[in-house]
Each structure stands twice: as structure tokens, then as C-alpha cells.
N, C-alpha and C. Protein backbone atom coordinates (compact mmCIF):
# COMPACT_ATOMS: atom_id res chain seq x y z
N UNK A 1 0.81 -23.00 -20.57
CA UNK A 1 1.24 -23.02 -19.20
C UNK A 1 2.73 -22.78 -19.06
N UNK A 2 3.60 -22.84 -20.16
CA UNK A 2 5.20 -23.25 -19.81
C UNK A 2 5.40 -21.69 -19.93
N UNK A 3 4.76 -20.74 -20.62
CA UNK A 3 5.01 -19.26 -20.63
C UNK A 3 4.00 -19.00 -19.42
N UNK A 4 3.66 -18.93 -18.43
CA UNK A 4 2.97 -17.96 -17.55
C UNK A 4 4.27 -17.79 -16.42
N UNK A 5 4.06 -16.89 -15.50
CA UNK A 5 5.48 -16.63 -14.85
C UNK A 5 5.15 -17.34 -13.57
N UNK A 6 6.23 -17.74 -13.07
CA UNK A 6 6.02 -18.28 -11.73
C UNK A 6 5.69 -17.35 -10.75
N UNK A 7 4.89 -17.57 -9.96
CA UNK A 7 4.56 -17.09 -8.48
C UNK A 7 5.00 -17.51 -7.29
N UNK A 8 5.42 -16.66 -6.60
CA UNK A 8 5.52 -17.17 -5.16
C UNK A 8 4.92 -18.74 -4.95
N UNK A 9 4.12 -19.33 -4.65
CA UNK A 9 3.05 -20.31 -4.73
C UNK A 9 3.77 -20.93 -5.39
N UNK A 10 4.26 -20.78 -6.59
CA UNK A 10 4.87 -22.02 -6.78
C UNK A 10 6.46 -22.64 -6.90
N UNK A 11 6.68 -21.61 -6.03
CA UNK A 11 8.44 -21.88 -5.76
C UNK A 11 8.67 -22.57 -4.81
N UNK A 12 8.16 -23.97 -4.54
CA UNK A 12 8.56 -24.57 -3.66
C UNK A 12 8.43 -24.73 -2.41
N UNK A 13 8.70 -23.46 -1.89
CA UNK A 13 8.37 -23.44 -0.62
C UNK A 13 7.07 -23.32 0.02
N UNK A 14 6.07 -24.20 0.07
CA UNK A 14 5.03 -24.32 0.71
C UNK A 14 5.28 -24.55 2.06
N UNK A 15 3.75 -23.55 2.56
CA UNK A 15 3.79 -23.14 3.65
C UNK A 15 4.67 -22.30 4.65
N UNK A 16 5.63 -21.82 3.53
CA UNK A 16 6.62 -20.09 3.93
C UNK A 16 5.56 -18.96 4.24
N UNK A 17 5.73 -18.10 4.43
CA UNK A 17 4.77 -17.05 4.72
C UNK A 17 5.42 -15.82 3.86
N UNK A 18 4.52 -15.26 3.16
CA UNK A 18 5.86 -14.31 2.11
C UNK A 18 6.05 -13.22 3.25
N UNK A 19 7.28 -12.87 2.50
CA UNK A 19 8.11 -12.18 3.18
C UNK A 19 7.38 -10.47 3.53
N UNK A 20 7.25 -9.93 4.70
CA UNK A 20 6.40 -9.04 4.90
C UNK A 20 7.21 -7.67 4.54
N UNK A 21 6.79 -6.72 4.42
CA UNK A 21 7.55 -5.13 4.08
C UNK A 21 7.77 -4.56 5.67
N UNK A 22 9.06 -3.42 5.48
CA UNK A 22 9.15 -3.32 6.69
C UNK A 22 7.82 -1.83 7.04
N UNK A 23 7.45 -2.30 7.86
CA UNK A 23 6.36 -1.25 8.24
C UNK A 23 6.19 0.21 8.15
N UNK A 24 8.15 0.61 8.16
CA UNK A 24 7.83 2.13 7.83
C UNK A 24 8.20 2.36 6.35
N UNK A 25 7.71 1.62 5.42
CA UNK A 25 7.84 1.70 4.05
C UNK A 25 6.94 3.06 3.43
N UNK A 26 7.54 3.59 2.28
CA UNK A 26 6.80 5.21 1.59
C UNK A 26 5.60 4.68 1.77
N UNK A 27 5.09 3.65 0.55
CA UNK A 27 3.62 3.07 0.29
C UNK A 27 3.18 2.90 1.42
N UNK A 28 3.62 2.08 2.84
CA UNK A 28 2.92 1.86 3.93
C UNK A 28 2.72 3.02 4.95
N UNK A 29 3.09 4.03 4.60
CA UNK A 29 3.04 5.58 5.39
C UNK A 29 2.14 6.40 4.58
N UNK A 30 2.01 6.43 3.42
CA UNK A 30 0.74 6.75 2.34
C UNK A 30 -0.42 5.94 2.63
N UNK A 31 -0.24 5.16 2.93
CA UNK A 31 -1.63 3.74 3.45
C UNK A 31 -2.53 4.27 4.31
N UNK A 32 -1.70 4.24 5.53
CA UNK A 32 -2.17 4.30 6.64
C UNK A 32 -2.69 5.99 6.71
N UNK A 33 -2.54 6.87 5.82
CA UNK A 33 -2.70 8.20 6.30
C UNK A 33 -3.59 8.36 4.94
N UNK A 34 -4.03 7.81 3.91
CA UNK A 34 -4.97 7.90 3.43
C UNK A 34 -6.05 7.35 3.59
N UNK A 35 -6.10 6.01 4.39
CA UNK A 35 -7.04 4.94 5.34
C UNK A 35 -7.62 6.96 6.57
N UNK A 36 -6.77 6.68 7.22
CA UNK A 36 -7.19 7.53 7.88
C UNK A 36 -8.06 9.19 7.48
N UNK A 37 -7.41 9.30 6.01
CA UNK A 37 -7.90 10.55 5.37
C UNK A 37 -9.55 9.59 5.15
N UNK A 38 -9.67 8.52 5.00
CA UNK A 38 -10.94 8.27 4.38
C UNK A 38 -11.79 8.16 5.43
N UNK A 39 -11.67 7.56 6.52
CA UNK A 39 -12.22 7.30 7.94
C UNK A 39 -12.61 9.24 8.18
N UNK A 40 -11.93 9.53 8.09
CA UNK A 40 -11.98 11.03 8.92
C UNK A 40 -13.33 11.85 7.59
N UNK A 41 -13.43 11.39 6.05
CA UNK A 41 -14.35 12.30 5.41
C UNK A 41 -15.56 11.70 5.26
N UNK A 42 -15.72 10.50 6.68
CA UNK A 42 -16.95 9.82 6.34
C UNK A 42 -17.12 8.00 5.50
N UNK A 43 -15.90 7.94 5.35
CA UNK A 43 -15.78 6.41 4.23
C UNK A 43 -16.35 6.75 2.56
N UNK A 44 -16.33 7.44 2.33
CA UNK A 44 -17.02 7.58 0.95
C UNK A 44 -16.82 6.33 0.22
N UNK A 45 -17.37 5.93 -0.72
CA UNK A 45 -17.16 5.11 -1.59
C UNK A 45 -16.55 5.66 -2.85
N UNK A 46 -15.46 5.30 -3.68
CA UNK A 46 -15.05 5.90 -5.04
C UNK A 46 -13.86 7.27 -4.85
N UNK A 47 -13.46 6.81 -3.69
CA UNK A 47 -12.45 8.32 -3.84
C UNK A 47 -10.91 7.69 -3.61
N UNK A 48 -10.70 6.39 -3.66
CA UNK A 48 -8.93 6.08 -3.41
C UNK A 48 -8.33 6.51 -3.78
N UNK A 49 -8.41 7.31 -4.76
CA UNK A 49 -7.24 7.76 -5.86
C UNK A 49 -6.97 8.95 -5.52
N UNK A 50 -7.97 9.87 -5.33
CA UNK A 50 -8.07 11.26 -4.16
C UNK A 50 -7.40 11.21 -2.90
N UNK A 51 -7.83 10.19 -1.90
CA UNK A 51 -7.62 9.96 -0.32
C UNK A 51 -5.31 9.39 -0.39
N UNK A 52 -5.18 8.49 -1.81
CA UNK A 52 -4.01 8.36 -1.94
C UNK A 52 -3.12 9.48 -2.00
N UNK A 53 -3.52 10.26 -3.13
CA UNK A 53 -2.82 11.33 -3.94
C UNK A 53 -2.76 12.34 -2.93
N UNK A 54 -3.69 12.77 -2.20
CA UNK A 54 -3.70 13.65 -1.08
C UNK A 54 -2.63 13.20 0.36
N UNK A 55 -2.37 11.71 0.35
CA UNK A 55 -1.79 11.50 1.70
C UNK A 55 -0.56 11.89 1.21
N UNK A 56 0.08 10.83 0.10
CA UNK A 56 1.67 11.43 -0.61
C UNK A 56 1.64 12.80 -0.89
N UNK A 57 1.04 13.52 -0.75
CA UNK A 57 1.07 14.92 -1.67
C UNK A 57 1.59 15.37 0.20
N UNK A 58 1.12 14.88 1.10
CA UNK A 58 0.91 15.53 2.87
C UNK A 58 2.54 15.20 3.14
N UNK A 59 2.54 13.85 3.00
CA UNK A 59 3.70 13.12 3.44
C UNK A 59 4.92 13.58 2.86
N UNK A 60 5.05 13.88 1.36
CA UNK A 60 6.07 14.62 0.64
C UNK A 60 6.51 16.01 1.40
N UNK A 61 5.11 16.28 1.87
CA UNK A 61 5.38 17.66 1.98
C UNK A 61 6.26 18.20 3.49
N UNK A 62 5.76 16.91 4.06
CA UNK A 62 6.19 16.69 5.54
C UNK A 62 8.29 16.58 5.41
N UNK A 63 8.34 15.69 4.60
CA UNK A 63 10.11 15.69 3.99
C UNK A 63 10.75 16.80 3.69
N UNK A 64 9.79 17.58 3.01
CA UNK A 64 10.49 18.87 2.34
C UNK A 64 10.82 19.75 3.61
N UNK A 65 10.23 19.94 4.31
CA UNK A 65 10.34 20.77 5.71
C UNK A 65 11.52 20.58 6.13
């Protein structure tokens, strides 16, 4: 137990709420537009890694412009 790493949970502060990301974060703009890539091809089951790679691949591409 004295080697496992501490967690949030156990730093004391019970009942803090962890600290949230700000909403227009890379990962949270890849989220929401691969959520949506998946909604839009039907929900498949087994494709996150596709529906991800495809939103950053959109979103990158959207920067470069």
C-alpha cells in the first residue's frame, strides 16, 4: 500500500469536485465531433479509434486553413 500513488480521493479534500477542463480543450473538440461522427454513421459498435482518428485528422485540418 505505501508504494501505490495517491489519487485525487485521497488528498484530503473530500467532497471537492475535481477540477473540470476548460470546454474548448483539443481532446474536448475531438470528443464532441467524433461522438457526433458516430451518431451520424449509425452508432456502430467497435469503431472509437476510427470515429477519433477521423475527428483530429478534420479538426487539424480545420487549423491548417
Amino acid at each position: 500500500m505505501a508504494n501505490e500513488p495517491l489519487l485525487e480521493s485521497d488528498s484530503g479534500a473530500q467532497g471537492d469536485a475535481p477540477a473540470e477542463k476548460d470546454p474548448g480543450t483539443k481532446d474536448d473538440r475531438i470528443r464532441e465531433r467524433a461522438y457526433q461522427i458516430w451518431v451520424d454513421e449509425g452508432r456502430p459498435d467497435g469503431r472509437e479509434l476510427d470515429h477519433w482518428l477521423r475527428a483530429k485528422w478534420e479538426l487539424e485540418g480545420e487549423r491548417a486553413r
